[in-house]
PDB file of N, CA and C in Angstrom:
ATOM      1  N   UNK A   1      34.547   0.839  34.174  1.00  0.00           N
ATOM      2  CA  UNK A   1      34.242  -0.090  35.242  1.00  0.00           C
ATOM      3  C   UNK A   1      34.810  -1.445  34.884  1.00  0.00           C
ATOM      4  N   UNK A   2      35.288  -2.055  35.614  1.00  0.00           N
ATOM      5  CA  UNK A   2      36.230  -3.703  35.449  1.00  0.00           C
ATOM      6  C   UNK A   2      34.621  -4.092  36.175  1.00  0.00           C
ATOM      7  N   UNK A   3      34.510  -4.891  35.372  1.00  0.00           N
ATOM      8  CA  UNK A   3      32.949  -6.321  35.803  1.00  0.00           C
ATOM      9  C   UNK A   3      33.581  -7.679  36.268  1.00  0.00           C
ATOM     10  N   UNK A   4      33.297  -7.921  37.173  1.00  0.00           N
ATOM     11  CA  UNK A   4      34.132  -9.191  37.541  1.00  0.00           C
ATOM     12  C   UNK A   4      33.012 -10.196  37.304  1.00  0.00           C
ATOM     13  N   UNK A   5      33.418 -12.003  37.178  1.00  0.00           N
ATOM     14  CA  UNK A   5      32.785 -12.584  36.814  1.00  0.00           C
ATOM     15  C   UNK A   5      32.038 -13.047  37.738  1.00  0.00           C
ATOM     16  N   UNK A   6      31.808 -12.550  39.058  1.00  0.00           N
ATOM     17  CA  UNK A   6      31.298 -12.702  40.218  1.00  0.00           C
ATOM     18  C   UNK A   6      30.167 -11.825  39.951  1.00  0.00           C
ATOM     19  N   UNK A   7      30.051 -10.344  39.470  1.00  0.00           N
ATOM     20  CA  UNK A   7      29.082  -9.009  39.683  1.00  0.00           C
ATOM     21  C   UNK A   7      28.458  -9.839  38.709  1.00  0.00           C
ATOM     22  N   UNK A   8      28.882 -10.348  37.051  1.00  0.00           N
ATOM     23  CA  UNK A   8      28.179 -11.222  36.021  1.00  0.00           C
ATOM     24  C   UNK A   8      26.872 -12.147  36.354  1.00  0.00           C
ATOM     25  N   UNK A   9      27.638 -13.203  37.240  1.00  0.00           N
ATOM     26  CA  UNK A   9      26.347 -14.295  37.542  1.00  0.00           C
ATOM     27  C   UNK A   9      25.521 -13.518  38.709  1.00  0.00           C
ATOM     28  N   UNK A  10      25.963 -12.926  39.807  1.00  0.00           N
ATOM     29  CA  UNK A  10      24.614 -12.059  40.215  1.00  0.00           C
ATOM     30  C   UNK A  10      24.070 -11.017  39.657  1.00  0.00           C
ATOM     31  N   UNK A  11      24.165 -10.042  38.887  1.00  0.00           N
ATOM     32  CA  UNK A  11      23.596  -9.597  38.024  1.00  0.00           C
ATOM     33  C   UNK A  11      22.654 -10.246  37.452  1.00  0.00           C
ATOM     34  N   UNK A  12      22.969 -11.509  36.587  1.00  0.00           N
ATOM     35  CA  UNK A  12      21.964 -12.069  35.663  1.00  0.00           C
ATOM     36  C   UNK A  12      21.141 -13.278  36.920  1.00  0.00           C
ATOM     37  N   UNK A  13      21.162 -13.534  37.752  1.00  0.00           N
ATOM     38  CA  UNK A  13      20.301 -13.891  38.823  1.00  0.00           C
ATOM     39  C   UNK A  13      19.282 -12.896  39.620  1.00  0.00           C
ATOM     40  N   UNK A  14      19.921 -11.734  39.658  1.00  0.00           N
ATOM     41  CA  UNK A  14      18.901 -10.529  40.197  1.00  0.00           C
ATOM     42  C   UNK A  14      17.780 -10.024  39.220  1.00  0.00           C
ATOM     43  N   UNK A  15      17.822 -10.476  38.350  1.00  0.00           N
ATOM     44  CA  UNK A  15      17.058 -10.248  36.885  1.00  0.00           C
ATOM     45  C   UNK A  15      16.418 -11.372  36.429  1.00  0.00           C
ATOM     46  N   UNK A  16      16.782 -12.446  37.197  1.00  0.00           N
ATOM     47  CA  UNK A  16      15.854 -13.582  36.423  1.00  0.00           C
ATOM     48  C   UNK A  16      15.909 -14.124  35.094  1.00  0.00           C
ATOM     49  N   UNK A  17      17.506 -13.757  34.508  1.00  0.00           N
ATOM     50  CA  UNK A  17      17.754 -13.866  32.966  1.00  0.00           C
ATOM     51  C   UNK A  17      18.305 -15.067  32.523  1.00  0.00           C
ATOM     52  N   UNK A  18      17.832 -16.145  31.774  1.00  0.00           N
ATOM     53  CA  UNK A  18      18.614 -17.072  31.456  1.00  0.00           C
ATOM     54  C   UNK A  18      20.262 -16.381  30.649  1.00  0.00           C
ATOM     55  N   UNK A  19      20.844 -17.378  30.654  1.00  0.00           N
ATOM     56  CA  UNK A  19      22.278 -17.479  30.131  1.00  0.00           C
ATOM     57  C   UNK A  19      22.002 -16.874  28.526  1.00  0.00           C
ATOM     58  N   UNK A  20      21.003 -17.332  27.593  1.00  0.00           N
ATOM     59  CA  UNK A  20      20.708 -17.539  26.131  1.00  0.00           C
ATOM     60  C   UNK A  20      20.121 -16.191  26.033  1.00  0.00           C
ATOM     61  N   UNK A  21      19.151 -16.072  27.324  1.00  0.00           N
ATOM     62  CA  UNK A  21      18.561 -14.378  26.797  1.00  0.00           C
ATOM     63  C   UNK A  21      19.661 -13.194  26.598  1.00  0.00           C
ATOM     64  N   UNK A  22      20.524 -13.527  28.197  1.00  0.00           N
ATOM     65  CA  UNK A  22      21.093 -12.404  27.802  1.00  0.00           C
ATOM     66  C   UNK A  22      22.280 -12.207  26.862  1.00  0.00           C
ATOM     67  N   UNK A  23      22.469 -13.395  26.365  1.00  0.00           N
ATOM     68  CA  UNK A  23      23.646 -13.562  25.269  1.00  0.00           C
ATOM     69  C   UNK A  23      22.688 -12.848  24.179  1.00  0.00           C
ATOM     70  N   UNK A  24      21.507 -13.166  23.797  1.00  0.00           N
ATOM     71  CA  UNK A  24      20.858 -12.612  22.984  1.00  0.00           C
ATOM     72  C   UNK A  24      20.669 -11.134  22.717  1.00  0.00           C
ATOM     73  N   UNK A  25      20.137 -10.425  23.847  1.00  0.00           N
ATOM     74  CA  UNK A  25      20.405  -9.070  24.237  1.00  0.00           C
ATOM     75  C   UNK A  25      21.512  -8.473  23.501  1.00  0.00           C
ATOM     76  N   UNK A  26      22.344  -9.041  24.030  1.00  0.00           N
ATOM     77  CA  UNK A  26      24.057  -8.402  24.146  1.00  0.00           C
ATOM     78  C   UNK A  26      24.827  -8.340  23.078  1.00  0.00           C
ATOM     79  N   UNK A  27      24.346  -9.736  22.126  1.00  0.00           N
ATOM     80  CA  UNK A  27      24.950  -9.527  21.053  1.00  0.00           C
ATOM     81  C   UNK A  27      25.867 -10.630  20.971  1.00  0.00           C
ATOM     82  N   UNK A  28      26.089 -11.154  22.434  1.00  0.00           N
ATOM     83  CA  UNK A  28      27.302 -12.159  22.424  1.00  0.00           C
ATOM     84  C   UNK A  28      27.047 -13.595  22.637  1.00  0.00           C
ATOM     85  N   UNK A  29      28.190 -14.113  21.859  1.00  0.00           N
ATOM     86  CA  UNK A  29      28.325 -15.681  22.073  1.00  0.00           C
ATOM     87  C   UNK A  29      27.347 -16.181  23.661  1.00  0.00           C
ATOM     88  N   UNK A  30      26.778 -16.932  23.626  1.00  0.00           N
ATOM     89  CA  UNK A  30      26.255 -17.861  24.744  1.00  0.00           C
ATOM     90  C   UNK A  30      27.202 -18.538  25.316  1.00  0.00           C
ATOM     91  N   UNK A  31      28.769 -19.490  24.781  1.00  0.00           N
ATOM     92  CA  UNK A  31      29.477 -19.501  24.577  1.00  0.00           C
ATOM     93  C   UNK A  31      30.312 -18.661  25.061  1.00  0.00           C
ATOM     94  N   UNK A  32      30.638 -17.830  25.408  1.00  0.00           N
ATOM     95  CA  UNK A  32      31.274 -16.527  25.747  1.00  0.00           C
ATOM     96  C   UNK A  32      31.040 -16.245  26.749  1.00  0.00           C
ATOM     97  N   UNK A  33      29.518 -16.009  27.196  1.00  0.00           N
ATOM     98  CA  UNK A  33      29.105 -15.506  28.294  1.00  0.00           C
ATOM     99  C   UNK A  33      28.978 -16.859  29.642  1.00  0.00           C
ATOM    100  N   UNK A  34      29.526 -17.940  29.282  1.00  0.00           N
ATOM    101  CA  UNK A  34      29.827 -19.119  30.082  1.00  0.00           C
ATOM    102  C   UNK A  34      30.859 -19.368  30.404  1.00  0.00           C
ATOM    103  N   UNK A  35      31.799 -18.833  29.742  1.00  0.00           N
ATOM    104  CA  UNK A  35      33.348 -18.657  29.773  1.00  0.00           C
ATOM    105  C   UNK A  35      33.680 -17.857  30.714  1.00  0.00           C
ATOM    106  N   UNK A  36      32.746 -16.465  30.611  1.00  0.00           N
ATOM    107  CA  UNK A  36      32.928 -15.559  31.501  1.00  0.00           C
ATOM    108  C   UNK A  36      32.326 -16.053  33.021  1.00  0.00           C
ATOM    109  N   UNK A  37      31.301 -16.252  32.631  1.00  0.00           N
ATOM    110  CA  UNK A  37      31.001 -16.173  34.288  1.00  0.00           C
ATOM    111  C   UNK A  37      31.549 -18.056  34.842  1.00  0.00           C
ATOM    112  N   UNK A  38      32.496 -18.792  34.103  1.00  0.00           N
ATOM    113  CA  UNK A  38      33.050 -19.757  34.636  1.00  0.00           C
ATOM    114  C   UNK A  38      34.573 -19.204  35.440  1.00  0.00           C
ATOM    115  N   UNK A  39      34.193 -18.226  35.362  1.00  0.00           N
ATOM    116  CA  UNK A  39      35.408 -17.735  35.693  1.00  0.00           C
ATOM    117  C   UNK A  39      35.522 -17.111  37.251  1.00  0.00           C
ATOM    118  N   UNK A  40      36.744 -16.501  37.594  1.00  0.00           N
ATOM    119  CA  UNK A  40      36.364 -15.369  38.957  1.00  0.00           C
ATOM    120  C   UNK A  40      37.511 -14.277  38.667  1.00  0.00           C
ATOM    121  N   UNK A  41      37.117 -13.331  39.460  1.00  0.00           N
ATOM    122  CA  UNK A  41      37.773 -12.158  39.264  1.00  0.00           C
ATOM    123  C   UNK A  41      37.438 -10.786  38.047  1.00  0.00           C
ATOM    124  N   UNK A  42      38.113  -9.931  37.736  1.00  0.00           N
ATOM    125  CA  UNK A  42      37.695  -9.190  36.659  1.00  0.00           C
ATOM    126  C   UNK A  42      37.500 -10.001  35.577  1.00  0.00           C
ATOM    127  N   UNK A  43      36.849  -9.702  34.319  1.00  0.00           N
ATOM    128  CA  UNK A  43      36.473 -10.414  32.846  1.00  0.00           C
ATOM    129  C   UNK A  43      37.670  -9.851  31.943  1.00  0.00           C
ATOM    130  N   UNK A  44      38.353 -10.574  31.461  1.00  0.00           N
ATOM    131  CA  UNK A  44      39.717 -10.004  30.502  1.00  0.00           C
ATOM    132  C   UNK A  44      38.980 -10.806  28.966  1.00  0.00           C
ATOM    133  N   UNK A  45      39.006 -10.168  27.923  1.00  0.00           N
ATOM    134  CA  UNK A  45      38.790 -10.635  26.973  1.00  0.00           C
ATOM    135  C   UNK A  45      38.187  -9.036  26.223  1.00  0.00           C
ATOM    136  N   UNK A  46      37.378  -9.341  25.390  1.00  0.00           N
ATOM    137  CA  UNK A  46      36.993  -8.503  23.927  1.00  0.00           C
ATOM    138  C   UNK A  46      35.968  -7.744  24.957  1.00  0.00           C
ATOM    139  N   UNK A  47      36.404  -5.774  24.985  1.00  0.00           N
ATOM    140  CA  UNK A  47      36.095  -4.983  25.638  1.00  0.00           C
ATOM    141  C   UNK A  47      34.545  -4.858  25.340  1.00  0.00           C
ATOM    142  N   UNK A  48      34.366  -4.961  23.690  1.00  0.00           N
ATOM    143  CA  UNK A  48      32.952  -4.969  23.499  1.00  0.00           C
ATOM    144  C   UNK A  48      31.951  -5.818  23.627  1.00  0.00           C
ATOM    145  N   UNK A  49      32.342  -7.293  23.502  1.00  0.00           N
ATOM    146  CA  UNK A  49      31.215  -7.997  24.502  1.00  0.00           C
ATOM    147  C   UNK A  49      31.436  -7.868  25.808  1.00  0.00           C
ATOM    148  N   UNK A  50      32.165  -7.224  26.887  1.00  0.00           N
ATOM    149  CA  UNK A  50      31.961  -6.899  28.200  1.00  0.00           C
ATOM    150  C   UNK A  50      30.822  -5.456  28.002  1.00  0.00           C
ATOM    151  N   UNK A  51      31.088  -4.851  27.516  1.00  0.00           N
ATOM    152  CA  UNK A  51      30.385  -3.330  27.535  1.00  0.00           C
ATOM    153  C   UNK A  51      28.922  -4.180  27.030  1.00  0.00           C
ATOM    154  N   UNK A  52      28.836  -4.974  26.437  1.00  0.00           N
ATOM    155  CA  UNK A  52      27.478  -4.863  25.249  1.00  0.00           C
ATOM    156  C   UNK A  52      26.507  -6.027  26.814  1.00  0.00           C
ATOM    157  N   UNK A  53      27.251  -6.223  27.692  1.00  0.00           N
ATOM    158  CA  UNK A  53      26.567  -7.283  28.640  1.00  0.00           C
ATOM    159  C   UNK A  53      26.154  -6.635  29.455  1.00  0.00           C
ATOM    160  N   UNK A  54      27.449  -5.337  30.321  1.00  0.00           N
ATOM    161  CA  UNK A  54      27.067  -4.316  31.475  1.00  0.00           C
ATOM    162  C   UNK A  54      25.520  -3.559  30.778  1.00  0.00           C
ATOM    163  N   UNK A  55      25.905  -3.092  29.635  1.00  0.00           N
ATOM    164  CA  UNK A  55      24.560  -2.033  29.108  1.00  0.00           C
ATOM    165  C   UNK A  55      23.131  -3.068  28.894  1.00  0.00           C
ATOM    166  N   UNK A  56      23.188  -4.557  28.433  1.00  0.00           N
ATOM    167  CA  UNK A  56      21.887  -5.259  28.744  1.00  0.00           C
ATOM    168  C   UNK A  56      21.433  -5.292  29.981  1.00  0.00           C
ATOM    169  N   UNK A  57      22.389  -5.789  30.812  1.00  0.00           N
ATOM    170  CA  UNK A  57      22.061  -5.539  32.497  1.00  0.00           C
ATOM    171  C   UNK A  57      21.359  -4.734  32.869  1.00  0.00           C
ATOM    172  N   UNK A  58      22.421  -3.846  32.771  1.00  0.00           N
ATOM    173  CA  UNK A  58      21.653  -1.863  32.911  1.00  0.00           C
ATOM    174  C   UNK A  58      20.363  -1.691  32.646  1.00  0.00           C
ATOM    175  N   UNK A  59      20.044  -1.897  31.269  1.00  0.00           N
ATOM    176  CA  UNK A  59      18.818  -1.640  30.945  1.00  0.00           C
ATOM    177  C   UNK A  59      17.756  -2.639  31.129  1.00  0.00           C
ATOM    178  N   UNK A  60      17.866  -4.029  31.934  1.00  0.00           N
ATOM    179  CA  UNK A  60      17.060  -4.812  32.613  1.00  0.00           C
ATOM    180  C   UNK A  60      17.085  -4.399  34.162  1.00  0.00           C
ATOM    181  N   UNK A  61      17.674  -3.393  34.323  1.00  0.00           N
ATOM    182  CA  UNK A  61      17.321  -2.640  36.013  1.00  0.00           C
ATOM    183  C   UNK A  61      18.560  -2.880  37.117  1.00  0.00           C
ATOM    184  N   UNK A  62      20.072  -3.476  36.565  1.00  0.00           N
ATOM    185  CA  UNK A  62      20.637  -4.042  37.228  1.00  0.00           C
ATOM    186  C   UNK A  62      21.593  -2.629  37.363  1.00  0.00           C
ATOM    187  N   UNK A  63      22.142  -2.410  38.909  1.00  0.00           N
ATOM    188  CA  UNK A  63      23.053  -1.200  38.770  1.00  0.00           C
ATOM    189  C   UNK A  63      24.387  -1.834  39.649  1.00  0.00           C
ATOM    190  N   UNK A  64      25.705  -1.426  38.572  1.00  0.00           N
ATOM    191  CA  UNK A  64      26.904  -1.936  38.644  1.00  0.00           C
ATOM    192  C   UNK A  64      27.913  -1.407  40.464  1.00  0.00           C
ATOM    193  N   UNK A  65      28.238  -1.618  41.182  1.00  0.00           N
ATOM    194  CA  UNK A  65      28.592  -0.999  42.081  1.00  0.00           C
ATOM    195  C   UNK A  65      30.330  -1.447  42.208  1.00  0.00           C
ATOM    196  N   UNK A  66      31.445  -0.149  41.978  1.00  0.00           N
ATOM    197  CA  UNK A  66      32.511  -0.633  42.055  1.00  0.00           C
ATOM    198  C   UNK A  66      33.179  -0.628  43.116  1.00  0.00           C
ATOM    199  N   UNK A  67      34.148  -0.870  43.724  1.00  0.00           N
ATOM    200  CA  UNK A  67      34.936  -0.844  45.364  1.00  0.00           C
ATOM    201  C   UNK A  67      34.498  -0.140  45.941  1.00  0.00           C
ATOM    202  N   UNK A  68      34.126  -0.644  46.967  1.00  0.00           N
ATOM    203  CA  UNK A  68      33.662   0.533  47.840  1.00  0.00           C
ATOM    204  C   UNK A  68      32.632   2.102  47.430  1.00  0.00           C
ATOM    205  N   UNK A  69      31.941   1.728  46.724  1.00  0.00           N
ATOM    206  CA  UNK A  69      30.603   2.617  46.273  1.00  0.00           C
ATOM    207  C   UNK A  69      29.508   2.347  46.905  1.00  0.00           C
ATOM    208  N   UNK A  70      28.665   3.276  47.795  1.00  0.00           N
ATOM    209  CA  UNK A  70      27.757   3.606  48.196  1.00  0.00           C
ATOM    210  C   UNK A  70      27.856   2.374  49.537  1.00  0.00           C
ATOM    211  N   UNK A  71      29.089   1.357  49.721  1.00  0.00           N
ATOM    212  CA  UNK A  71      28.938   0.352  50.394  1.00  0.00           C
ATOM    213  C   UNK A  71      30.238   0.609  51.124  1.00  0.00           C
ATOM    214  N   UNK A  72      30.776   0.013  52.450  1.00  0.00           N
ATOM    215  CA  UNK A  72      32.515  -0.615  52.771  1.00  0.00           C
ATOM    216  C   UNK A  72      32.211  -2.063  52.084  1.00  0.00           C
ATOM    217  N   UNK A  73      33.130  -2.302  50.778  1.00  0.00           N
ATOM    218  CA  UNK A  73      33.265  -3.836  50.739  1.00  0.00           C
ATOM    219  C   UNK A  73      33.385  -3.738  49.340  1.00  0.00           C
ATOM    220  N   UNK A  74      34.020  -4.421  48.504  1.00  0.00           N
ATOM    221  CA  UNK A  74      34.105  -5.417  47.598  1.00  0.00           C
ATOM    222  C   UNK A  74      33.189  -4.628  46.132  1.00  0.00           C
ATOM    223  N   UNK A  75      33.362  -4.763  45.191  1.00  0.00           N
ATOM    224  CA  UNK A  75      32.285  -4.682  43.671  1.00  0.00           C
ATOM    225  C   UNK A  75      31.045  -5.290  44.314  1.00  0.00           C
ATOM    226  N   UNK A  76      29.700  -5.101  43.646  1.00  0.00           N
ATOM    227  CA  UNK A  76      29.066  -5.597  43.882  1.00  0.00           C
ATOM    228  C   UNK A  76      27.949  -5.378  42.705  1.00  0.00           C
ATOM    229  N   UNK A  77      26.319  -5.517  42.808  1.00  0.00           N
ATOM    230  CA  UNK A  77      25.554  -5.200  42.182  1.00  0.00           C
ATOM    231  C   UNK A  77      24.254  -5.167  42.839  1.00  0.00           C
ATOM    232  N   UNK A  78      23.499  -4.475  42.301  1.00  0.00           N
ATOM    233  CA  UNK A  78      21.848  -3.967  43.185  1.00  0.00           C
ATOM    234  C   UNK A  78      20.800  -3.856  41.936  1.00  0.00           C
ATOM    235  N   UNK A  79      19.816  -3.986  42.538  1.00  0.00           N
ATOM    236  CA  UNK A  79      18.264  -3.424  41.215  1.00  0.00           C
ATOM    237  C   UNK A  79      18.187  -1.821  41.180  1.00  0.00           C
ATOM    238  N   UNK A  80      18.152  -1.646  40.301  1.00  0.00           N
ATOM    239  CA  UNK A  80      17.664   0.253  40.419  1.00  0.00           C
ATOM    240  C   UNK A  80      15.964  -0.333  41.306  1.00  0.00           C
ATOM    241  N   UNK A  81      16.144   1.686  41.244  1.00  0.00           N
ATOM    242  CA  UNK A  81      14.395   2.016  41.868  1.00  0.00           C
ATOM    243  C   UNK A  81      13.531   1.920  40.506  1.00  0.00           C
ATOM    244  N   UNK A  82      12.215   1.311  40.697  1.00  0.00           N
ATOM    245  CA  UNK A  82      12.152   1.507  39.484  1.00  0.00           C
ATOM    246  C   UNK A  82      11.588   2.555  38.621  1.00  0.00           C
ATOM    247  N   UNK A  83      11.573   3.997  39.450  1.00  0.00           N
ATOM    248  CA  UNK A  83      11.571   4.813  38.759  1.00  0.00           C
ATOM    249  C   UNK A  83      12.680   5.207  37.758  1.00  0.00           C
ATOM    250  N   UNK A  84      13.763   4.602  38.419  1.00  0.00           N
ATOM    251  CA  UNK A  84      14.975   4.989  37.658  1.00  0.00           C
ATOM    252  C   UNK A  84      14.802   4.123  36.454  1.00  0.00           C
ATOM    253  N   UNK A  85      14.232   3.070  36.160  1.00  0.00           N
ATOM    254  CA  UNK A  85      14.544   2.318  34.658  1.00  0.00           C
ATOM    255  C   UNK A  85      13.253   2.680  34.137  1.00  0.00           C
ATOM    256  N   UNK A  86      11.780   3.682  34.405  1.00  0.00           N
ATOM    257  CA  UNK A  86      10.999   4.029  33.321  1.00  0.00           C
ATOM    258  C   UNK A  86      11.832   4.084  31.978  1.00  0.00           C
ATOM    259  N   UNK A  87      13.095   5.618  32.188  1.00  0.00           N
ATOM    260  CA  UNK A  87      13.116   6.273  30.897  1.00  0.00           C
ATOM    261  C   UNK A  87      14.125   4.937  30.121  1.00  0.00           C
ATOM    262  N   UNK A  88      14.829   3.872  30.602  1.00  0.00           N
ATOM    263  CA  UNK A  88      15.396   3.098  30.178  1.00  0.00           C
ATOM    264  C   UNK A  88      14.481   2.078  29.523  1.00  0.00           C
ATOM    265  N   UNK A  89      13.915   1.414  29.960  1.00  0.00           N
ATOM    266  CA  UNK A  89      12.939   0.253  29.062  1.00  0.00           C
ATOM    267  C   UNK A  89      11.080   0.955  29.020  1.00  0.00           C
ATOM    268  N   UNK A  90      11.383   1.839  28.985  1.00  0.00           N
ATOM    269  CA  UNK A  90       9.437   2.281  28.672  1.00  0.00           C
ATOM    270  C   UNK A  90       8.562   1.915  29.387  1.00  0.00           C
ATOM    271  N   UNK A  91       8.789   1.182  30.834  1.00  0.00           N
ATOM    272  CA  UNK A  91       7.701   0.527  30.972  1.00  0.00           C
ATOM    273  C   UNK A  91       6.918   1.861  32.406  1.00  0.00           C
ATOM    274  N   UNK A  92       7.494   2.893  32.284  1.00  0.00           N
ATOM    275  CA  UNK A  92       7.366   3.624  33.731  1.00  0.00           C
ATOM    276  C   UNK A  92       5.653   4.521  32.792  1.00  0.00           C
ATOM    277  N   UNK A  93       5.192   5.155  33.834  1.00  0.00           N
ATOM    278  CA  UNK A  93       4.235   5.983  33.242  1.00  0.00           C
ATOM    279  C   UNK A  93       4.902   7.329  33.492  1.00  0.00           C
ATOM    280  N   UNK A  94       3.888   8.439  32.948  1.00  0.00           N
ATOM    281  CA  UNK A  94       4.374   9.845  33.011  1.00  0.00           C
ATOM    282  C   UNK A  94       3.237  10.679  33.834  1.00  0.00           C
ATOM    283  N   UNK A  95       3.628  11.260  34.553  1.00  0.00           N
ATOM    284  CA  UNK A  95       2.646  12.152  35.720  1.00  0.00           C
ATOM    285  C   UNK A  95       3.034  13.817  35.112  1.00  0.00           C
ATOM    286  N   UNK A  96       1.838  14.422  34.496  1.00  0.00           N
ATOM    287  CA  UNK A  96       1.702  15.939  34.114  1.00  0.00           C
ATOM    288  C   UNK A  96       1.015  16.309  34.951  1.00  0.00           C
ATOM    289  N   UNK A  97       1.616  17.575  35.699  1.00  0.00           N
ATOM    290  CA  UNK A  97       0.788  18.260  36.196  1.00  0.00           C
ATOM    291  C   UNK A  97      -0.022  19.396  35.340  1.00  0.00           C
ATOM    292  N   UNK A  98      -1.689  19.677  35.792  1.00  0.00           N
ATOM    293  CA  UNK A  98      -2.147  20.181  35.078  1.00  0.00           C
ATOM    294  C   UNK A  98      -2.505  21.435  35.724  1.00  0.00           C
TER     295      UNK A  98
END
């Protein structure tokens, strides 16, 4: 997936994430991640702080949408359901039937 620096700052607005958290998360420069989203268009730079930002996202509930996926229009980004991020951050419960 190419992340553009547009899907970046809404992503981390749909989540409520400061700039510092999710540099923290991710692994990456704070620094870095200002660079990026000062930017527009796809993110060109070091593949693994792009991957290490999409997968914090991800696992704060954010789901990546590329051209024209599930939409007509443009990259974009959405919240999962949040059944879908139980098995991702723990916070879902578990229903046994008995």
């Amino acid at each position: 997936m190419r992340l553009t620096a547009e899907q970046l700052r809404a992503a981390r607005a749909l989540v409520k994430m400061e700039q510092r958290a999710l540099a923290e998360r991710a692994g990456v420069n704070v620094q870095t991640l200002k660079r990026y989203e000062g930017g527009s268009g796809p993110l060109t730079g070091n593949h693994q702080n792009v991957s290490a930002l999409i997968a914090a996202l991800e696992a704060a509930g954010v789901l990546f949408l590329d051209d024209g996926q599930q939409v007509d229009g443009g990259p974009g980004v959405r919240l999962a359901r949040e059944q879908a991020l139980a098995p991702k951050i723990g916070s879902g419960t578990r229903h046994i039937d008995v």
